[in-house]
Structures are given as structure tokens and as C-alpha cells.
Protein backbone atom coordinates (compact mmCIF):
# COMPACT_ATOMS: atom_id res chain seq x y z
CA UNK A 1 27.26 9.94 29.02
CA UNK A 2 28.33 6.53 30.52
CA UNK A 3 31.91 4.89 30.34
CA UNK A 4 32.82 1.17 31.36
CA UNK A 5 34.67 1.79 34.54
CA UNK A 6 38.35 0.27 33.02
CA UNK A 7 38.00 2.73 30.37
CA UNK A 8 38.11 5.60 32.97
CA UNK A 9 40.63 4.39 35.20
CA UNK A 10 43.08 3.75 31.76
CA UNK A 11 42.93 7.49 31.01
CA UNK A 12 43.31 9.91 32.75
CA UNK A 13 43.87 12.87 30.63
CA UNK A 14 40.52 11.84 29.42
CA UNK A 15 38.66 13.25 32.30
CA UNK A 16 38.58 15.63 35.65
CA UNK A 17 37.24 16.21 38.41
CA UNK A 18 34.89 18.52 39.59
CA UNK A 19 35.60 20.89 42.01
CA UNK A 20 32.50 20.99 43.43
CA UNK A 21 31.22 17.99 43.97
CA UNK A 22 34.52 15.53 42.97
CA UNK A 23 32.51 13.57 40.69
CA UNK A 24 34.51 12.19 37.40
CA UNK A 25 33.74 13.83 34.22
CA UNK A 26 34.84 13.49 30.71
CA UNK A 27 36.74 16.06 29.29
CA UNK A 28 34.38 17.84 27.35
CA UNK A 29 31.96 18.44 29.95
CA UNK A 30 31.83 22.43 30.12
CA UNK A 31 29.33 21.77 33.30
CA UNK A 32 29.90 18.64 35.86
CA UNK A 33 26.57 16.41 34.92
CA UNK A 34 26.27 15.95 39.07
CA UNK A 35 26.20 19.59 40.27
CA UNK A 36 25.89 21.62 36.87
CA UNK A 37 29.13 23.64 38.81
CA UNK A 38 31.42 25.49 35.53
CA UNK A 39 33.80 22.43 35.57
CA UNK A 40 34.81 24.40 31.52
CA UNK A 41 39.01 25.47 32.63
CA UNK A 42 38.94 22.55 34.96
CA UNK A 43 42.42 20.73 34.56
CA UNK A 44 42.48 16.85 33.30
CA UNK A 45 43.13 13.94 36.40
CA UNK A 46 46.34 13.10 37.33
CA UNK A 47 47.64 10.14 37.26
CA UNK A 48 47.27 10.22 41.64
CA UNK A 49 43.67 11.44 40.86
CA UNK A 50 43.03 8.50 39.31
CA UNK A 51 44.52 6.11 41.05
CA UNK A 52 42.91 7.53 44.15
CA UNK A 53 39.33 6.86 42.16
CA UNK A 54 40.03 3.52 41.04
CA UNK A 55 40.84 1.94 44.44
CA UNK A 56 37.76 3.38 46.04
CA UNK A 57 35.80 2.08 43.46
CA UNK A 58 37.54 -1.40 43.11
CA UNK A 59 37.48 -1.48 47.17
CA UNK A 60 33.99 -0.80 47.30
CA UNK A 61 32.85 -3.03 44.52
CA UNK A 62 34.73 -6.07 45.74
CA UNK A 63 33.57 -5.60 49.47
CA UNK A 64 29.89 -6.15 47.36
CA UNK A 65 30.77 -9.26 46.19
CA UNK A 66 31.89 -8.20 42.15
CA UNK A 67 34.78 -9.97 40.56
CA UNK A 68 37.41 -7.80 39.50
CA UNK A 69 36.21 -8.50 35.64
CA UNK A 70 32.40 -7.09 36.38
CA UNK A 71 34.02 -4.00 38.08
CA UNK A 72 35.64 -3.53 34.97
CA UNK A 73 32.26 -3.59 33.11
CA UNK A 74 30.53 -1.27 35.11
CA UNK A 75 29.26 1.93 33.70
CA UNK A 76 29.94 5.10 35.55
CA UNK A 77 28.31 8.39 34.76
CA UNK A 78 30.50 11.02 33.44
């Protein structure tokens, strides 16, 4: 499953991270789609989770030359 990457970063109790391999994954994810690790009693982000995510994504998509409006419209995998 794919999510724009402003949907993620606006909600954060819909997603968490996985243990394993810290990837983002949405809430219903039972298994993390990176590293298959049992992601199932996992708790949801917090809000410094996600804020933590966002900048390095934002930093690293800027430093590539994206506005802040095609960051927005990326898909990430979750």
C-alpha cells in the first residue's frame, strides 16, 4: 500500500514503526511490508516519531531539488 507523503506526516495514530527495520507502516499492517518482522502489538507513532520522519524526509527531498508541494505528493510505501 502507498500513501502521499502529507497524508502520513498529518497522522500519526495512523501508522508505526517497525521495530525492526524503522520503516513506516500503516496501522493495519500485522507484518512490516520491509522486513515481514511481527510489527501486529506494535504501538501507533507519536507525535515526536513523526515529526522525526517528516524532517528527514522533507530534508532529504529538498537537498534533491523538490519543492515543498512535490514532497507532499510523493508516495511512500507503507
Amino acid at each position: 500500500m502507498e500513501h502521499c507523503l502529507s497524508k502520513i506526516v498529518t497522522k500519526p495514530s495512523d501508522y508505526k514503526l517497525c521495530p525492526a527495520c524503522s520503516k513506516v507502516n500503516w496501522y493495519e499492517n500485522e507484518e512490516c511490508y520491509n522486513c515481514n518482522e511481527n510489527i501486529k502489538d506494535v504501538e501507533f507513532m507519536t507525535e515526536e516519531e513523526m515529526n522525526k520522519f517528516a524532517e528527514e524526509e522533507y530534508g532529504f527531498w529538498k537537498k534533491e531539488g523538490y519543492t515543498e508541494k512535490e514532497i507532499d505528493d510523493l508516495l511512500v510505501e507503507v
